[in-house]
Protein backbone atom coordinates (compact mmCIF):
# COMPACT_ATOMS: atom_id res chain seq x y z
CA UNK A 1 -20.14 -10.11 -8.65
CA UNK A 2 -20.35 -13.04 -6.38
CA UNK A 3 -18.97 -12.72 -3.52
CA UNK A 4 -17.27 -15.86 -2.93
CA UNK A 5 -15.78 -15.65 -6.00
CA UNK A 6 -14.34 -12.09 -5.22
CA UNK A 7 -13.01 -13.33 -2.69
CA UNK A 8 -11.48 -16.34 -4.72
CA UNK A 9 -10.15 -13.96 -7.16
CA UNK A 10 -8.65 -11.35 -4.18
CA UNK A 11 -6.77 -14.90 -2.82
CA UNK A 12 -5.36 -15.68 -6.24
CA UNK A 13 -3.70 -11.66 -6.99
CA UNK A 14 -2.77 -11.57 -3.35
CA UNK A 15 -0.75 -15.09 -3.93
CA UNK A 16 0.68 -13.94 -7.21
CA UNK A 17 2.40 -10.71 -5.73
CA UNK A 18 3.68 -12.83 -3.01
CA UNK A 19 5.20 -14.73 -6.03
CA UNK A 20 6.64 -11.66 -7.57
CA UNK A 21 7.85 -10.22 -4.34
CA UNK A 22 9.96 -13.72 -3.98
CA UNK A 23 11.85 -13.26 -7.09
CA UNK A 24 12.01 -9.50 -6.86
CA UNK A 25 13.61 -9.71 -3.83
CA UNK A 26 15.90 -12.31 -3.91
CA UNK A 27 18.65 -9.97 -4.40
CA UNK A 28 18.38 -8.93 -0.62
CA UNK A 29 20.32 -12.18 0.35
CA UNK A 30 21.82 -13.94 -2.51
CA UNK A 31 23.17 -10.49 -4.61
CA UNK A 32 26.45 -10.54 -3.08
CA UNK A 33 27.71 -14.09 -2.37
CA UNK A 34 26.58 -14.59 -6.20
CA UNK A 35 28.86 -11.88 -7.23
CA UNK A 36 31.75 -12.69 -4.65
CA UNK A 37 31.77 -16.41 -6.09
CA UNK A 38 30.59 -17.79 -2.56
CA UNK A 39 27.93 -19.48 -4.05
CA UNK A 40 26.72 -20.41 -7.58
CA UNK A 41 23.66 -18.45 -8.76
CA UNK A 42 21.06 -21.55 -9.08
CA UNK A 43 22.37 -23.14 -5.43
CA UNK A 44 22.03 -19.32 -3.92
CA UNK A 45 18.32 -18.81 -5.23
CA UNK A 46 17.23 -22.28 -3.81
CA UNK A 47 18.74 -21.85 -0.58
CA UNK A 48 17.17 -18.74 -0.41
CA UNK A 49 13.74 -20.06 -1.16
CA UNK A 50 13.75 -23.01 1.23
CA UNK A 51 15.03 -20.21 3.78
CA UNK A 52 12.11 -17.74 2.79
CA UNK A 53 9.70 -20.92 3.16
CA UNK A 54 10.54 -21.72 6.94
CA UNK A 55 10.75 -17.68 8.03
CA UNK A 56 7.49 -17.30 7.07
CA UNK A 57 6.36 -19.86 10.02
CA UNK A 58 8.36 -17.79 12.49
CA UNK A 59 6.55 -14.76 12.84
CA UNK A 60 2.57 -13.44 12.16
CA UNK A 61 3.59 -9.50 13.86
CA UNK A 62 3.59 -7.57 10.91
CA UNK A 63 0.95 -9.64 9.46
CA UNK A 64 -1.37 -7.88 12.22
CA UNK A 65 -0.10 -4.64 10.94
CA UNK A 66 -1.07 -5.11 7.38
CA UNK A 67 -4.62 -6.66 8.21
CA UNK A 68 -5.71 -4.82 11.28
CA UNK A 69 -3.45 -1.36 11.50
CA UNK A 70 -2.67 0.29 8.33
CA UNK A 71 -6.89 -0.39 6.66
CA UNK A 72 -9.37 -0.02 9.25
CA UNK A 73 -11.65 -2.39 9.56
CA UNK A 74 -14.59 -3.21 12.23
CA UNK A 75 -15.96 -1.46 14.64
CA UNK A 76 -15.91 2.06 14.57
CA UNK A 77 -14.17 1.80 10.63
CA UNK A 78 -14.68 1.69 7.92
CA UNK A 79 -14.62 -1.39 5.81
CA UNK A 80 -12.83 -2.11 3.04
CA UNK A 81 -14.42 -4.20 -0.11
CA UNK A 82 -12.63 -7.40 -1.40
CA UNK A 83 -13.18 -5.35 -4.90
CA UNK A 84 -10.68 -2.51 -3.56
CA UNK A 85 -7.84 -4.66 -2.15
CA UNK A 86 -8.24 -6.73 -5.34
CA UNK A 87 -7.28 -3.23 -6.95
CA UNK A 88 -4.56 -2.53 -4.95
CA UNK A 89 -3.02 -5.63 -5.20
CA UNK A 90 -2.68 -4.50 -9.14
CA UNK A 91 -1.08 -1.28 -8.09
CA UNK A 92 1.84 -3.29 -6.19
CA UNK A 93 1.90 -6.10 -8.80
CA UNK A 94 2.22 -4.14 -11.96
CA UNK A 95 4.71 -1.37 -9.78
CA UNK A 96 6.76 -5.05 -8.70
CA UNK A 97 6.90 -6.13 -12.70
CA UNK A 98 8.16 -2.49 -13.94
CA UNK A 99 10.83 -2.21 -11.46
CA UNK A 100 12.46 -5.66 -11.89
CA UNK A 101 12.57 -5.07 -16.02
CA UNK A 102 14.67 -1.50 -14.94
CA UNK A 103 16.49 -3.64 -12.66
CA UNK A 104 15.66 -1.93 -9.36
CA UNK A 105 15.58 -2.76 -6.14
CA UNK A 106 12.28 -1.00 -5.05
CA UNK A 107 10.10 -1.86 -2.08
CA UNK A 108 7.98 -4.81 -3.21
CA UNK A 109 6.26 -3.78 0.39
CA UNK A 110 5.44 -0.15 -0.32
CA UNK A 111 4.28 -0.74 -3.67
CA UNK A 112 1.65 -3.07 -1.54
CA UNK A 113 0.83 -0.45 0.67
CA UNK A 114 0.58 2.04 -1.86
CA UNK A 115 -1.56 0.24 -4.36
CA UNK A 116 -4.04 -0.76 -1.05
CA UNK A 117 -3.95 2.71 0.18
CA UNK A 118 -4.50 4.86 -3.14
CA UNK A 119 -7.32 2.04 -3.95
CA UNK A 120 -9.19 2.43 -0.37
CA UNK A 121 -9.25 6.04 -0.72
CA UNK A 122 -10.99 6.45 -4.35
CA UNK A 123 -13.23 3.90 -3.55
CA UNK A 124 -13.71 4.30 0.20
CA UNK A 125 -12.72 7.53 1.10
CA UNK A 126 -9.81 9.14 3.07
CA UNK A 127 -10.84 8.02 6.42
CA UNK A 128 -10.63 4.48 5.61
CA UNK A 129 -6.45 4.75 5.78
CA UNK A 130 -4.97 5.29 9.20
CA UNK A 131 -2.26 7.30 9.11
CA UNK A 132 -0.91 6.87 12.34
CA UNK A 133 0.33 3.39 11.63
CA UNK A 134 1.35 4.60 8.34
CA UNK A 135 3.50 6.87 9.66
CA UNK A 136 5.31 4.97 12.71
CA UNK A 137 5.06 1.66 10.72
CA UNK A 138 5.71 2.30 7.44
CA UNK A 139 7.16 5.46 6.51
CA UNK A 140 9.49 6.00 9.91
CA UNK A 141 10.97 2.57 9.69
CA UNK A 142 11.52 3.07 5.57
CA UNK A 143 13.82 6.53 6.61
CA UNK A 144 15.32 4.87 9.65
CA UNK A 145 15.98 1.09 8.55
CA UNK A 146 18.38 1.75 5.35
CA UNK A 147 20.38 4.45 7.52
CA UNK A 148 20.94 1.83 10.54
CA UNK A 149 21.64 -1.34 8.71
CA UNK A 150 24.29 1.19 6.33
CA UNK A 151 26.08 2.35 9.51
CA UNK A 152 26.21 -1.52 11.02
CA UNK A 153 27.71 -2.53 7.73
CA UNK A 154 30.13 0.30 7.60
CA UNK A 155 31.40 -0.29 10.87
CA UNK A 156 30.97 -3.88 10.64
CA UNK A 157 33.11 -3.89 7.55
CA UNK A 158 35.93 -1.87 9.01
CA UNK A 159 36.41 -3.59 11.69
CA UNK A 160 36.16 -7.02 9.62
CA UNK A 161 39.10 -5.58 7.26
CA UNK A 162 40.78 -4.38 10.88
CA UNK A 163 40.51 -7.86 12.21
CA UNK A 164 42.27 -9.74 9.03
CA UNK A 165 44.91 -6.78 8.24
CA UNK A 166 47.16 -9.23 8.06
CA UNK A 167 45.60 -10.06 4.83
CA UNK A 168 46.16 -7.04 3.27
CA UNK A 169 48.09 -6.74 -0.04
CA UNK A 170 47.42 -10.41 -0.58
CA UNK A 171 45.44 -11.76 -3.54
CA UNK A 172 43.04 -14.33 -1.41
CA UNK A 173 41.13 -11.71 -0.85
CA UNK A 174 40.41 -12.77 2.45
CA UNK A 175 39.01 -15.94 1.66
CA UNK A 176 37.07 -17.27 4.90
CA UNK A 177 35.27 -15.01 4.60
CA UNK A 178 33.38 -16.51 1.24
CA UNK A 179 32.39 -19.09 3.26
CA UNK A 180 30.69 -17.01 6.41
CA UNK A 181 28.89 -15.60 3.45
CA UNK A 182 26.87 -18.70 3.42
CA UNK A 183 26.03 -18.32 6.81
CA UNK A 184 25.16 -14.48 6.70
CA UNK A 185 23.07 -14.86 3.41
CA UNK A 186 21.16 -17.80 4.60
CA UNK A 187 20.26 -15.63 7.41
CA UNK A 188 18.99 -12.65 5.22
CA UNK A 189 16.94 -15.44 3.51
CA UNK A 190 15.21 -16.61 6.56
CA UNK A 191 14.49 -12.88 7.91
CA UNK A 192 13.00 -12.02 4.24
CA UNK A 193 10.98 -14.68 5.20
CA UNK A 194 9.99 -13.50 8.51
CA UNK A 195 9.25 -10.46 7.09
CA UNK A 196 8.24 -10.15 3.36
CA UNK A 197 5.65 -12.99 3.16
CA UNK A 198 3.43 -11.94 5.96
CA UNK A 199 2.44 -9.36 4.64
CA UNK A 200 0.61 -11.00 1.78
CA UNK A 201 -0.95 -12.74 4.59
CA UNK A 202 -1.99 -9.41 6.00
CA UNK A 203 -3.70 -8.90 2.96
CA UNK A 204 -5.62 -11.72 2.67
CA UNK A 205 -6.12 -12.13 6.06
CA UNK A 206 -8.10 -8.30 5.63
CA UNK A 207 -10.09 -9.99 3.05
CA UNK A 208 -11.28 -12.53 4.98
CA UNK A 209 -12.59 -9.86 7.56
CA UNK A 210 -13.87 -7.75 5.30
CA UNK A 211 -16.23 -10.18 4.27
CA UNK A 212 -16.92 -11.52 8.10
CA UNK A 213 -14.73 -14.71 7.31
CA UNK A 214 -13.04 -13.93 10.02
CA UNK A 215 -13.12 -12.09 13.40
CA UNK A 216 -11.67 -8.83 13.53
CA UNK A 217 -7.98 -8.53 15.12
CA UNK A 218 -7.38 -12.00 14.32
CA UNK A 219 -4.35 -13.75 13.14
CA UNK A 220 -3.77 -15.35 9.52
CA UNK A 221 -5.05 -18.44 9.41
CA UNK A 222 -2.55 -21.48 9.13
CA UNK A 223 -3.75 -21.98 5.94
CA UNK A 224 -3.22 -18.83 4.41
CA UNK A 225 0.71 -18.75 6.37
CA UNK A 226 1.66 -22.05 4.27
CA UNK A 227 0.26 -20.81 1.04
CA UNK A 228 1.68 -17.63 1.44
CA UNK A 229 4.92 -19.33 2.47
CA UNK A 230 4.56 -21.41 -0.68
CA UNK A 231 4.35 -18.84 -3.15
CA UNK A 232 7.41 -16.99 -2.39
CA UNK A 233 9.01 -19.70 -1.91
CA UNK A 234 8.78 -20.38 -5.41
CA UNK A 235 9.36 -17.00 -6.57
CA UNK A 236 12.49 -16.87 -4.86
CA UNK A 237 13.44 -19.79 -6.46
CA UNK A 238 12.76 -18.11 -9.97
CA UNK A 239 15.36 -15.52 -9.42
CA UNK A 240 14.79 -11.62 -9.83
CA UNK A 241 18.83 -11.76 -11.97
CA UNK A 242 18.11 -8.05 -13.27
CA UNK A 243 18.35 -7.11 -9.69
CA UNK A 244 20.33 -8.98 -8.08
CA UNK A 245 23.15 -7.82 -11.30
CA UNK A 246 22.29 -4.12 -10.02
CA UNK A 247 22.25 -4.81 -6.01
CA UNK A 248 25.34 -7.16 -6.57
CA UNK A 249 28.07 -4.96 -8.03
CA UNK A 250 25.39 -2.11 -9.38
CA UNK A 251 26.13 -0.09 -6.25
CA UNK A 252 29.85 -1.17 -5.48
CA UNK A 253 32.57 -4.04 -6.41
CA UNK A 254 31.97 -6.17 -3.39
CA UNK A 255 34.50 -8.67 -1.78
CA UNK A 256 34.08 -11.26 0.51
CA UNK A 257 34.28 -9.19 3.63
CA UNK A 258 32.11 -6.61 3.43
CA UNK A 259 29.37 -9.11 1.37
CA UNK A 260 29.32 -10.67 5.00
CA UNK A 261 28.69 -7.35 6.93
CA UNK A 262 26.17 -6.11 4.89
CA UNK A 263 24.67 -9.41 4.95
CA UNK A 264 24.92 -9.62 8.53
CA UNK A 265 23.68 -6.36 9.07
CA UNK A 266 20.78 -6.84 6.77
CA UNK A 267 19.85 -9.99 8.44
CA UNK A 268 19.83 -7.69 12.45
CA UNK A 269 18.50 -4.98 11.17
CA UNK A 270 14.95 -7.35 9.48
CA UNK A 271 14.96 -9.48 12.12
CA UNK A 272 14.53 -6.71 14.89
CA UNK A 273 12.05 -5.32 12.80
CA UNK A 274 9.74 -8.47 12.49
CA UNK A 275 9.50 -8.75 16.00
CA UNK A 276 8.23 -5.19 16.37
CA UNK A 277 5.71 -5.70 13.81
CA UNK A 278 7.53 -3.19 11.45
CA UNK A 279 6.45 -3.56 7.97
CA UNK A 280 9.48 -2.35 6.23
CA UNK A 281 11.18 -2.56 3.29
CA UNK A 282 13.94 -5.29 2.91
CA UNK A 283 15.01 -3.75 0.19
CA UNK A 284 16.19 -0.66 1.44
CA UNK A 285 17.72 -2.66 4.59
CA UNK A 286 19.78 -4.79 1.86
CA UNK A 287 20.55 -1.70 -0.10
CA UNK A 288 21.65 0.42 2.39
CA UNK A 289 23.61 -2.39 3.65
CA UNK A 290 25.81 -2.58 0.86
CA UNK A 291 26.06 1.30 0.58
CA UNK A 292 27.27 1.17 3.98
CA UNK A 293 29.80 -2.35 3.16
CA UNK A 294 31.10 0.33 0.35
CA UNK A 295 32.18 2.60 2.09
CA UNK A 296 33.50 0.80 5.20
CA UNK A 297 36.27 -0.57 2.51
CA UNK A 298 39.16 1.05 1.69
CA UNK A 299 39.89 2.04 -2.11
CA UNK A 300 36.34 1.37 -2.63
CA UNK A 301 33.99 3.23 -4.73
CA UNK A 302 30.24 3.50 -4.62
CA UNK A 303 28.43 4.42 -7.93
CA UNK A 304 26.09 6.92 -6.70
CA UNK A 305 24.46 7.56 -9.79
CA UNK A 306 23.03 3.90 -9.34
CA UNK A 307 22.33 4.96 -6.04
CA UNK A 308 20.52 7.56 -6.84
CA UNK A 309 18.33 6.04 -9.44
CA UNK A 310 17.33 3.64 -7.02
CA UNK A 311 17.03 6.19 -4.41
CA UNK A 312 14.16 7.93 -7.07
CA UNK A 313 12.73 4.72 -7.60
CA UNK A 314 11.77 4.41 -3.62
CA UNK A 315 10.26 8.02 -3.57
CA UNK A 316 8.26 6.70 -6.41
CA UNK A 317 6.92 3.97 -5.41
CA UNK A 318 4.33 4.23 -2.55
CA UNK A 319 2.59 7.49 -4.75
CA UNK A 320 3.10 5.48 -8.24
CA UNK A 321 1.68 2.30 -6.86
CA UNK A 322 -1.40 4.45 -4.37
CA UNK A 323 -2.12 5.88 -8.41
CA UNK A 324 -2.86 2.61 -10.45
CA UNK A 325 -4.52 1.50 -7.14
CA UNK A 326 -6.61 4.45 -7.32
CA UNK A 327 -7.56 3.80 -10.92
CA UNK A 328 -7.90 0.04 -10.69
CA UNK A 329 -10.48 0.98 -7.81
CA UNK A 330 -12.04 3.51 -10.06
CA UNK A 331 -13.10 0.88 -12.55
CA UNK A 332 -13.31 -2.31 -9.68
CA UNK A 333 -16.11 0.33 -7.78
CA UNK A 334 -18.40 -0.22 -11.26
CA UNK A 335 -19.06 -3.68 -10.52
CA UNK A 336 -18.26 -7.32 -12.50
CA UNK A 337 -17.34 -5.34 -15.92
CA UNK A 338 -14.67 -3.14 -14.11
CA UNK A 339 -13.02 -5.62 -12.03
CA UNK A 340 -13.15 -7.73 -15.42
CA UNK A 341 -11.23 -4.95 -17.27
CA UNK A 342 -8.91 -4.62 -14.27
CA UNK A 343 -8.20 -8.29 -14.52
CA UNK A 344 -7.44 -8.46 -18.35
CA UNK A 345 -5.02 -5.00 -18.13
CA UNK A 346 -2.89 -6.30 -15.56
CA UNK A 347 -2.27 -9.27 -17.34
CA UNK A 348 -2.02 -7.26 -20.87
CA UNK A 349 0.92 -5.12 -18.51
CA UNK A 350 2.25 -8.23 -17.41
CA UNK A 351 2.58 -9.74 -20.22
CA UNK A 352 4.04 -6.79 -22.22
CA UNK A 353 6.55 -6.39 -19.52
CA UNK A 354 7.71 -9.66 -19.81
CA UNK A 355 7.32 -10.11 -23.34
CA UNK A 356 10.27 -6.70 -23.39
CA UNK A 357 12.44 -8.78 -20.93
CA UNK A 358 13.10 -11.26 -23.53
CA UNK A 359 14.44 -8.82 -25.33
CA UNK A 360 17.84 -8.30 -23.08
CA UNK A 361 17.42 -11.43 -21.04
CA UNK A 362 19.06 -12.10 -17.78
CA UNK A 363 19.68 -15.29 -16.68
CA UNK A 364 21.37 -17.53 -13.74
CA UNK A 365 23.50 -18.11 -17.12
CA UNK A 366 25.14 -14.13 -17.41
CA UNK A 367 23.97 -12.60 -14.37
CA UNK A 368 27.82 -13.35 -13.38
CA UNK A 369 29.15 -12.81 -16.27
CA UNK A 370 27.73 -9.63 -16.41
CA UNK A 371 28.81 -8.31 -12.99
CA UNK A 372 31.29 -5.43 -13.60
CA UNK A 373 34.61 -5.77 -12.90
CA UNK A 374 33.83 -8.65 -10.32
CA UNK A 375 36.17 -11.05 -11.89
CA UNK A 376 38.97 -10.67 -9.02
CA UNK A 377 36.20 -11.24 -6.66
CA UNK A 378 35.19 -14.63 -7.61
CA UNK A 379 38.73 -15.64 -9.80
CA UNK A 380 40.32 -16.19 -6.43
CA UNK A 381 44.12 -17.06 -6.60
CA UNK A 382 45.76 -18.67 -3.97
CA UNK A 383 49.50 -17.90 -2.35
CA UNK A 384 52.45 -19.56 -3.55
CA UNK A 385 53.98 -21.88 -0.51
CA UNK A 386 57.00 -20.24 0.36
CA UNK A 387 60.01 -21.79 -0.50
CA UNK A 388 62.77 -23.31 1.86
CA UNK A 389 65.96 -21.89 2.01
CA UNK A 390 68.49 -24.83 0.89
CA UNK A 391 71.39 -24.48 3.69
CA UNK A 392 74.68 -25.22 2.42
């Protein structure tokens, strides 16, 4: 196959992951002030968007990681073909499109990684994957991350509920703090940003070296940072509403308060991690955020059996993703016909997948609606004035 048009093709599957990472992960910032009430589901998802489209100007760090750390490339390594990352992107995209019909909040990021690094393997060999930056980059942040931001939000939330005690056996639910929750979301928005889009630009960025487009140990072109910027952007502004009904009240009946720690927290734990150049999952940060919020609240309950589930789904991911990598780069290794066949079974997948969604449908509409028990979250009644005594 021509290789500009490889390369055309590697641009194009690169761009549409960065798509389905927006809306899959929209739930990291706009999950719980949809389900507290603090902001209506279509308002949330563009705020978020517009947020997602100026973080991804603010940082290129773990950009670097993805396209010169975790594939070696250049001197001394060996390269990796436009034809294999064009197979791994299917491994993350069709991993990406299976999780957000189960309503999951899996790593959009590790199914990347694991789609790139099962497809450079079969087709490249084991050398071509450094492990080192795997390890301290990837997999150490993806244990460490969830645990951190879940303790922040615990404490966070105990002392918010310490704080405002004088709220307590009211029915405002402490209201303020519905509003701060526009604040601490929009934040969360703006670190996804900072985070989750670059490393699509890592990707393509690889490409483009791969092919001596550009010099090795370079930084993404501004180019590629706006179109990547762009494109999740937009899928943010879809809305993943499967998972942001499970991340919302899936895990635990969230109020105003705690929404704002684990937002907050969240938001700390992403944006330390972006300026480090850690590629890790926001995901996990947002889920073990609310975990955390959950617990930090008095009388309530976390549903660990949707904690678990999810829990499965992120030791799935990275090996389920590295193995339709590995077969995408199986058939992509043959030549045109293969990557042709890879091309038209991703979008048969696709397709089916969304084809099944239609089937129990999840809209800005019901994703409210559906949130269990969340009513006395967002149905907010205010307290009677009290009333003068009449002295006679």
């Amino acid at each position: 196959m021509d290789l500009t048009l490889i390369v055309v093709l590697v641009i194009a599957l690169a761009l549409f992951f960065d798509f389905t990472n927006g809306f899959h992960d929209t739930a990291n910032a706009m999950a719980t002030p949809i389900a507290t009430g603090a902001m209506k589901p279509k308002v949330a998802v563009a705020l978020a968007a517009v947020l997602n489209l100026v973080g991804a100007f603010l940082s290129t760090e773990v950009a670097k990681t993805v396209s010169g750390g975790i594939i070696r490339e250049g001197d001394g390594g060996v390269l990796i073909t436009p034809e294999l990352i064009f197979a791994g992107l299917i491994g993350g995209i069709v991993w990406n499109m299976v999780t957000w019909l189960l309503g999951l909040p899996s790593s959009s990021s590790h199914a990347l990684f694991g789609g790139l690094i099962g497809a450079a393997i079969v087709g490249a060999g084991i050398n071509t994957v450094d492990f080192t930056v795997v390890m301290s980059k990837v997999i150490l942040p993806a244990l460490i991350a969830p645990l951190t931001a879940g303790l922040v939000a615990f404490v966070s939330t105990k002392l918010a509920y310490a704080i405002t005690r004088r709220h307590d056996g009211r029915p405002d639910g402490r209201d303020g703090f519905r509003y701060a929750q526009i604040f601490s979301s929009s934040l969360v928005a703006l670190a996804h940003g900072t985070n989750d889009a670059q490393k699509t630009m890592g990707v393509i960025t690889l490409t483009l070296i791969s092919v001596g487009a550009q010099p090795v140990g370079t930084s993404p072109a501004l180019w590629v940072v706006t179109a990547c910027a762009l494109a999740i952007a937009l899928g943010t502004y879809m809305g993943g509403w499967r998972i942001i009904r499970t991340l919302g009240t899936g895990l635990t009946d969230v109020k105003p308060a705690q929404g704002f720690a684990a937002e907050t927290s969240t938001a700390a734990t992403i944006l330390a991690s972006s300026h480090l150049g850690f590629a890790l999952s926001t995901t996990q940060v947002a889920s073990g955020s609310v975990i955390g919020s959950g617990l930090g609240r008095r009388g309530s309950t976390v549903r660990w059996g949707t904690a678990g589930r999810i829990g499965i789904g992120w030791l799935l991911t990275l090996p389920s993703a590295a193995l339709v990598g590995g077969l995408a780069a199986l058939l992509a290794h043959a030549g045109a016909w293969g990557i042709a066949i890879d091309a038209l079974a991703g979008i048969g997948v696709i397709a089916g997948i969304f084809w099944w969604s239609r089937r129990d449908e999840v809209s800005h509409h019901n994703v409210v609606s559906e949130v269990a028990d969340s009513g006395r979250a967002v149905k907010i009644k205010r307290n009677p004035k009290p009333k003068r005594k009449v002295s006679r």
